[in-house]
PDB file of N, CA and C in Angstrom:
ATOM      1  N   UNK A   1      90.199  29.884  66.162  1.00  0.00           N
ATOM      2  CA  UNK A   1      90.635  29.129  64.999  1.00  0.00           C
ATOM      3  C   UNK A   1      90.562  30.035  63.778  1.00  0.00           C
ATOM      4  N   UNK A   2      91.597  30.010  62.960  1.00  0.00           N
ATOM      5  CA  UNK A   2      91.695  31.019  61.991  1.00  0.00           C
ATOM      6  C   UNK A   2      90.757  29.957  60.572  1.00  0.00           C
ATOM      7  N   UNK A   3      90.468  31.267  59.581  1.00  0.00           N
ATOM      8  CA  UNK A   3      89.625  30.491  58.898  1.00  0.00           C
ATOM      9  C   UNK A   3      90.826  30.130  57.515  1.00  0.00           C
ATOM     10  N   UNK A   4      90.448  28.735  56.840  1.00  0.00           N
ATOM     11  CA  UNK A   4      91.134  28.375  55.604  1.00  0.00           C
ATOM     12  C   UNK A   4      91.601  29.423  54.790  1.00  0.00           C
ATOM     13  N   UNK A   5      92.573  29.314  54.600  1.00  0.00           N
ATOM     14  CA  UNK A   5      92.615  30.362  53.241  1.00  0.00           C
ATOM     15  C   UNK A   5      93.555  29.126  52.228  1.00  0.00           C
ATOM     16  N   UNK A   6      92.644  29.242  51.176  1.00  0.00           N
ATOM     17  CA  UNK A   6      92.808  27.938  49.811  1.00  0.00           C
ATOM     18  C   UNK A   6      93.980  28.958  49.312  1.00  0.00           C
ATOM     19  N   UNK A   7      94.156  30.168  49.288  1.00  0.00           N
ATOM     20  CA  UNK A   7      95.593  30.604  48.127  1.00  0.00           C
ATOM     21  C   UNK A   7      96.783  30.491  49.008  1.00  0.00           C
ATOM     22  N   UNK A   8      97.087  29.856  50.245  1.00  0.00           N
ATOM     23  CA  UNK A   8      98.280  29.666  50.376  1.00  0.00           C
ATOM     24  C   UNK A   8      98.857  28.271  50.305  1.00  0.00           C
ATOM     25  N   UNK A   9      98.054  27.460  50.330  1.00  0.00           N
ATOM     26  CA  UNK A   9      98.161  26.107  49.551  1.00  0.00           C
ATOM     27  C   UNK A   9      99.515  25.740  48.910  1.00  0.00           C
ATOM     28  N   UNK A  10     100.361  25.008  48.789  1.00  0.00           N
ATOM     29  CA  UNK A  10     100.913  24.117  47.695  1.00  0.00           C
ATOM     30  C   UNK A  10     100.194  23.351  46.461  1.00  0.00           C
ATOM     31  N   UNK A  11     100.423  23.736  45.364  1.00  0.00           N
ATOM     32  CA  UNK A  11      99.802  23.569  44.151  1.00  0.00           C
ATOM     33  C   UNK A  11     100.373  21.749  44.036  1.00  0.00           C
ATOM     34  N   UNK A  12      98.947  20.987  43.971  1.00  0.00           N
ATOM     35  CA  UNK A  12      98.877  19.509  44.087  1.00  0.00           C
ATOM     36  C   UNK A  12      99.795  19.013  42.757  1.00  0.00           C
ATOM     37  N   UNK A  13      99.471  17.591  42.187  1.00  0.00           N
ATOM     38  CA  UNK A  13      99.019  17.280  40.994  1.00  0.00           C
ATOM     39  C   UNK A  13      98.390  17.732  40.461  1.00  0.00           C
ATOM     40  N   UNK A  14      97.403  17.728  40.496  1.00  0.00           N
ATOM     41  CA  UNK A  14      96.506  18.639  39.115  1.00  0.00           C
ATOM     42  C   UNK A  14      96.848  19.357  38.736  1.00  0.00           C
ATOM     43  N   UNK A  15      96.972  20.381  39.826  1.00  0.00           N
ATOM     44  CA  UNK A  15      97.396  22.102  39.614  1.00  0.00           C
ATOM     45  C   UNK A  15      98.170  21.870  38.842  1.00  0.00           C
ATOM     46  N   UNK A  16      99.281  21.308  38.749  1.00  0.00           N
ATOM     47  CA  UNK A  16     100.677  21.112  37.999  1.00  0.00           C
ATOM     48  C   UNK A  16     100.420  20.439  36.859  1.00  0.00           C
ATOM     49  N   UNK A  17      99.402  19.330  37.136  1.00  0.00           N
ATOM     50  CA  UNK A  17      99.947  18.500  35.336  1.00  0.00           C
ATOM     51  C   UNK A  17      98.152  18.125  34.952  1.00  0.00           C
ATOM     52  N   UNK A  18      97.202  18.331  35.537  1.00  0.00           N
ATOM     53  CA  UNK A  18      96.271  18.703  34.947  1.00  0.00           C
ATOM     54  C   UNK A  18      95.857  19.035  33.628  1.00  0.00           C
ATOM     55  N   UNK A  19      96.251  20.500  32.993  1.00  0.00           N
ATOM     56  CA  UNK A  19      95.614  20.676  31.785  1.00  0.00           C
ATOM     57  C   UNK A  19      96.438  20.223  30.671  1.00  0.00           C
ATOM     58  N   UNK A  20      97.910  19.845  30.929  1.00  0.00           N
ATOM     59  CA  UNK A  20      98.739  19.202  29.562  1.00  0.00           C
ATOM     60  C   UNK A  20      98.181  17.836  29.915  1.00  0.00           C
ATOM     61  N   UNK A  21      97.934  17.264  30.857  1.00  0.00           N
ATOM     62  CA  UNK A  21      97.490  15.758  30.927  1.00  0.00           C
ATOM     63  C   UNK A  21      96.069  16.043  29.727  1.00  0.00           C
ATOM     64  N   UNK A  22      94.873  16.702  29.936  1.00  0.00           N
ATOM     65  CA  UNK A  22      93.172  16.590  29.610  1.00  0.00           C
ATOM     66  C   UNK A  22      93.476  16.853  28.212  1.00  0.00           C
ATOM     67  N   UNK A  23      94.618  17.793  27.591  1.00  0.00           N
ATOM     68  CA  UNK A  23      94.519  18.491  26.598  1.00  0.00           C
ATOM     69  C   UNK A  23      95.588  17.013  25.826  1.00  0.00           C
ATOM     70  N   UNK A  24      96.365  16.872  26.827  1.00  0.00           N
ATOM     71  CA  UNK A  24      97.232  15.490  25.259  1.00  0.00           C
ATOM     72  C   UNK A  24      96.333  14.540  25.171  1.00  0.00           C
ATOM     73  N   UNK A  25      95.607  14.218  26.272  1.00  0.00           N
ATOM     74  CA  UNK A  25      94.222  12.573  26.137  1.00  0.00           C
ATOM     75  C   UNK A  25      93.246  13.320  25.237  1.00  0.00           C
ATOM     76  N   UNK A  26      92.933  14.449  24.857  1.00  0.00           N
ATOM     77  CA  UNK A  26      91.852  14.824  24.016  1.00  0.00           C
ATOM     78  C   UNK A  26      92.727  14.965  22.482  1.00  0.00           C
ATOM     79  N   UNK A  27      93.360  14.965  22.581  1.00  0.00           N
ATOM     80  CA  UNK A  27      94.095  15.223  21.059  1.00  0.00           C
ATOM     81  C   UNK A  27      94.843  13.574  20.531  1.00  0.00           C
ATOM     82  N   UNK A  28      94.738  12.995  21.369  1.00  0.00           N
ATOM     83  CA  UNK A  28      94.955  11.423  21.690  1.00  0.00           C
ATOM     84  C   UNK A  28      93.724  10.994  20.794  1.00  0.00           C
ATOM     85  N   UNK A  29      92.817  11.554  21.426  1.00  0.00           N
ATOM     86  CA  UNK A  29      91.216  10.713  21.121  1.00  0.00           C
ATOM     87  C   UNK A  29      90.925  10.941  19.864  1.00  0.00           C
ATOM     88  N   UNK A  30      91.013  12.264  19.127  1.00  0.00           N
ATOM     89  CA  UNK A  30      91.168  12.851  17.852  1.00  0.00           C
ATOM     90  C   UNK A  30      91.592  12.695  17.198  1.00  0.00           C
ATOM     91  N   UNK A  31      93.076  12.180  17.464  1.00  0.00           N
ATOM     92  CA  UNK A  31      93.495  11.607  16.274  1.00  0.00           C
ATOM     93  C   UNK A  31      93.473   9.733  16.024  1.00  0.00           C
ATOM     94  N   UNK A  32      92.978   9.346  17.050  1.00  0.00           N
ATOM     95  CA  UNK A  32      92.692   8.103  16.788  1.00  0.00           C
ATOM     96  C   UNK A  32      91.321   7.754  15.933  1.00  0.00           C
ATOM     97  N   UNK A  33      90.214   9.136  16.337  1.00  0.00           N
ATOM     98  CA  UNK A  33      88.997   8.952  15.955  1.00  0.00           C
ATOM     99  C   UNK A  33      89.211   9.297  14.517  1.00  0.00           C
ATOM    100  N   UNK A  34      90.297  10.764  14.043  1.00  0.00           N
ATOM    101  CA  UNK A  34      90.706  10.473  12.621  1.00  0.00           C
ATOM    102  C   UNK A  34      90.698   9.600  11.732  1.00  0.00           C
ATOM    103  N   UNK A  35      92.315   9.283  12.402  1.00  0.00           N
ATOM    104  CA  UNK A  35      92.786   7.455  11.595  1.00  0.00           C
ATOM    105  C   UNK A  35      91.699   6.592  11.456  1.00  0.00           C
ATOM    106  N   UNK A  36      90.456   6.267  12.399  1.00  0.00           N
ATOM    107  CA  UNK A  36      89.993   5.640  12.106  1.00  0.00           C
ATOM    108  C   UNK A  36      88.700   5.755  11.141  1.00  0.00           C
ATOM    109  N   UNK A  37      88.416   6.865  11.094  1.00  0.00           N
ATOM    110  CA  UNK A  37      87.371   7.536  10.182  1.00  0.00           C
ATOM    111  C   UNK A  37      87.756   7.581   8.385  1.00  0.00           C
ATOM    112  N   UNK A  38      89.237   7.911   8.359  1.00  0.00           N
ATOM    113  CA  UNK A  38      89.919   8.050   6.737  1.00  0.00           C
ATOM    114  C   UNK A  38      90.135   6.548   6.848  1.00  0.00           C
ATOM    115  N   UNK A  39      91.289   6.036   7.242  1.00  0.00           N
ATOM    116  CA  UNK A  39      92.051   5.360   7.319  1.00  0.00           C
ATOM    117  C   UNK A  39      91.557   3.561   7.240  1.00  0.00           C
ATOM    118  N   UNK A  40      90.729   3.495   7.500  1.00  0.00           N
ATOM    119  CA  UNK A  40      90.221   1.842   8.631  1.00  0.00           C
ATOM    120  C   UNK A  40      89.229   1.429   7.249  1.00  0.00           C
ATOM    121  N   UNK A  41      88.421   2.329   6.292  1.00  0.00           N
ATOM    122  CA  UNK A  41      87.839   1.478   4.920  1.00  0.00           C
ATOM    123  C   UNK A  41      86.741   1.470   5.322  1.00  0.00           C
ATOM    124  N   UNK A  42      85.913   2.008   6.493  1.00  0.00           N
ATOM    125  CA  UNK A  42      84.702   2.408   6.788  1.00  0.00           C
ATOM    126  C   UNK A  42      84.143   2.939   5.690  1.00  0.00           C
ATOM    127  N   UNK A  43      82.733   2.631   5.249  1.00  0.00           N
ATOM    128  CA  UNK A  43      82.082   3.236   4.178  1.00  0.00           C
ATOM    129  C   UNK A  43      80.628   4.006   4.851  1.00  0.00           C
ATOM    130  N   UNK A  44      81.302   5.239   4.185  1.00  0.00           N
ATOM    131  CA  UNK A  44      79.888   6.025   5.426  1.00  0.00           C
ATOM    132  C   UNK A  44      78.438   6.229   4.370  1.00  0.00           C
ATOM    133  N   UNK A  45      78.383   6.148   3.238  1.00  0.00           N
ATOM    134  CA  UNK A  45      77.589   6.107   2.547  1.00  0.00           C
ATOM    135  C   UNK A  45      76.841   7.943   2.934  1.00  0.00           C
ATOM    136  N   UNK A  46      77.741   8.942   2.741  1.00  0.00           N
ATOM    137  CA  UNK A  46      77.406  10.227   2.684  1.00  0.00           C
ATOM    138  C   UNK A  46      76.857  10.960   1.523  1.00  0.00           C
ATOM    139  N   UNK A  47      77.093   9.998   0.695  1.00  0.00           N
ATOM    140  CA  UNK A  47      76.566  10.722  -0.912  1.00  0.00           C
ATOM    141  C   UNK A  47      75.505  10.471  -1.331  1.00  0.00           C
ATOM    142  N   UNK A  48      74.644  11.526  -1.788  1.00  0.00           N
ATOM    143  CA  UNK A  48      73.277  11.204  -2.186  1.00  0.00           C
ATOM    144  C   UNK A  48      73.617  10.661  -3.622  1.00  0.00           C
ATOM    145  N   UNK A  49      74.393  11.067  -4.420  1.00  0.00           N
ATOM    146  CA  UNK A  49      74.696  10.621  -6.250  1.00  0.00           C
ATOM    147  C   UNK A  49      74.809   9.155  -5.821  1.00  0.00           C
ATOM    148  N   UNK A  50      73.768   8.336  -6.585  1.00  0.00           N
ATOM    149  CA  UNK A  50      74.420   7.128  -7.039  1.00  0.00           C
ATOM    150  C   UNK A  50      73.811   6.364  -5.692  1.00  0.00           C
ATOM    151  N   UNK A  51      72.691   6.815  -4.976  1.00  0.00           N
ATOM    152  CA  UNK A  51      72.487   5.830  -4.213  1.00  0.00           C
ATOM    153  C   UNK A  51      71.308   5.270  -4.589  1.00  0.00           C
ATOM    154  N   UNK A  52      70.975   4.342  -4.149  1.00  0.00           N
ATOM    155  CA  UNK A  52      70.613   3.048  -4.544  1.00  0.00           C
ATOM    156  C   UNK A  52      68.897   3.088  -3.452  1.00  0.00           C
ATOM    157  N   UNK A  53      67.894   3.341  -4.706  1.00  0.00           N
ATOM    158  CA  UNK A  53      66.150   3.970  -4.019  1.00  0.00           C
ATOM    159  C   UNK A  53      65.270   2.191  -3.633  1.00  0.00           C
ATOM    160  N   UNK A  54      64.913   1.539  -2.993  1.00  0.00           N
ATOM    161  CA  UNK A  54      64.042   0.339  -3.333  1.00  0.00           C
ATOM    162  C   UNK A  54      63.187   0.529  -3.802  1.00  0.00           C
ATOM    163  N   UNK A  55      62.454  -0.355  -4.792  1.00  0.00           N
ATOM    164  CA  UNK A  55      61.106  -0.384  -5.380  1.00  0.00           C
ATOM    165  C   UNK A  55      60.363  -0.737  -4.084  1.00  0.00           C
ATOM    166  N   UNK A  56      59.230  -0.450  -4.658  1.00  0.00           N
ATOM    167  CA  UNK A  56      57.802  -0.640  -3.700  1.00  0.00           C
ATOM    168  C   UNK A  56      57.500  -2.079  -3.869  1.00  0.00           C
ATOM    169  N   UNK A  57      57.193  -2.789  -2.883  1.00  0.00           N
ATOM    170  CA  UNK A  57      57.315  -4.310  -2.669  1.00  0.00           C
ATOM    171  C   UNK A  57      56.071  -4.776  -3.416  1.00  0.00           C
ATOM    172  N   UNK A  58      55.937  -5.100  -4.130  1.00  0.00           N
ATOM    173  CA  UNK A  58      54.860  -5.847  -4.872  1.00  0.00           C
ATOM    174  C   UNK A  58      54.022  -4.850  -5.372  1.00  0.00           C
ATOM    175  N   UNK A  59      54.621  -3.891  -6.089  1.00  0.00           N
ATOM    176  CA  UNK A  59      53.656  -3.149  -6.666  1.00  0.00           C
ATOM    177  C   UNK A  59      53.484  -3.628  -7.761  1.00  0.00           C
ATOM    178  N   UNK A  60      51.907  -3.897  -8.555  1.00  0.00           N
ATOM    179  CA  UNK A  60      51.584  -4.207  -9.669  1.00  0.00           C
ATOM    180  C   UNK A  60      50.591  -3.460 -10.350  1.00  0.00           C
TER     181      UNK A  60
END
């Protein structure tokens, strides 16, 4: 019995549409995670100016 050899193969699915498939769903995800980061009115409260300290609860 001769042993496998994987490089004479026919190149599957993957082989073929594999990395434009991983690479458009990741740039998919990016720009949705964009839009929704600018876009959607999320307030990330990143700025230290102007934020808002609590007093100490019953200090007298």
């Amino acid at each position: 019995m001769a042993p496998d050899n994987h490089h004479d193969r026919l190149p599957n699915f993957h082989d073929k549409y594999g990395t434009p498939i991983l690479l458009s769903g990741a740039t998919f995800c990016l720009a949705i995670w964009a839009y929704a980061a600018t876009q959607i009115g999320i307030e990330w409260n990143l700025s230290l100016v102007g934020r808002v300290i609590p007093k100490d609860w019953r200090s007298q």
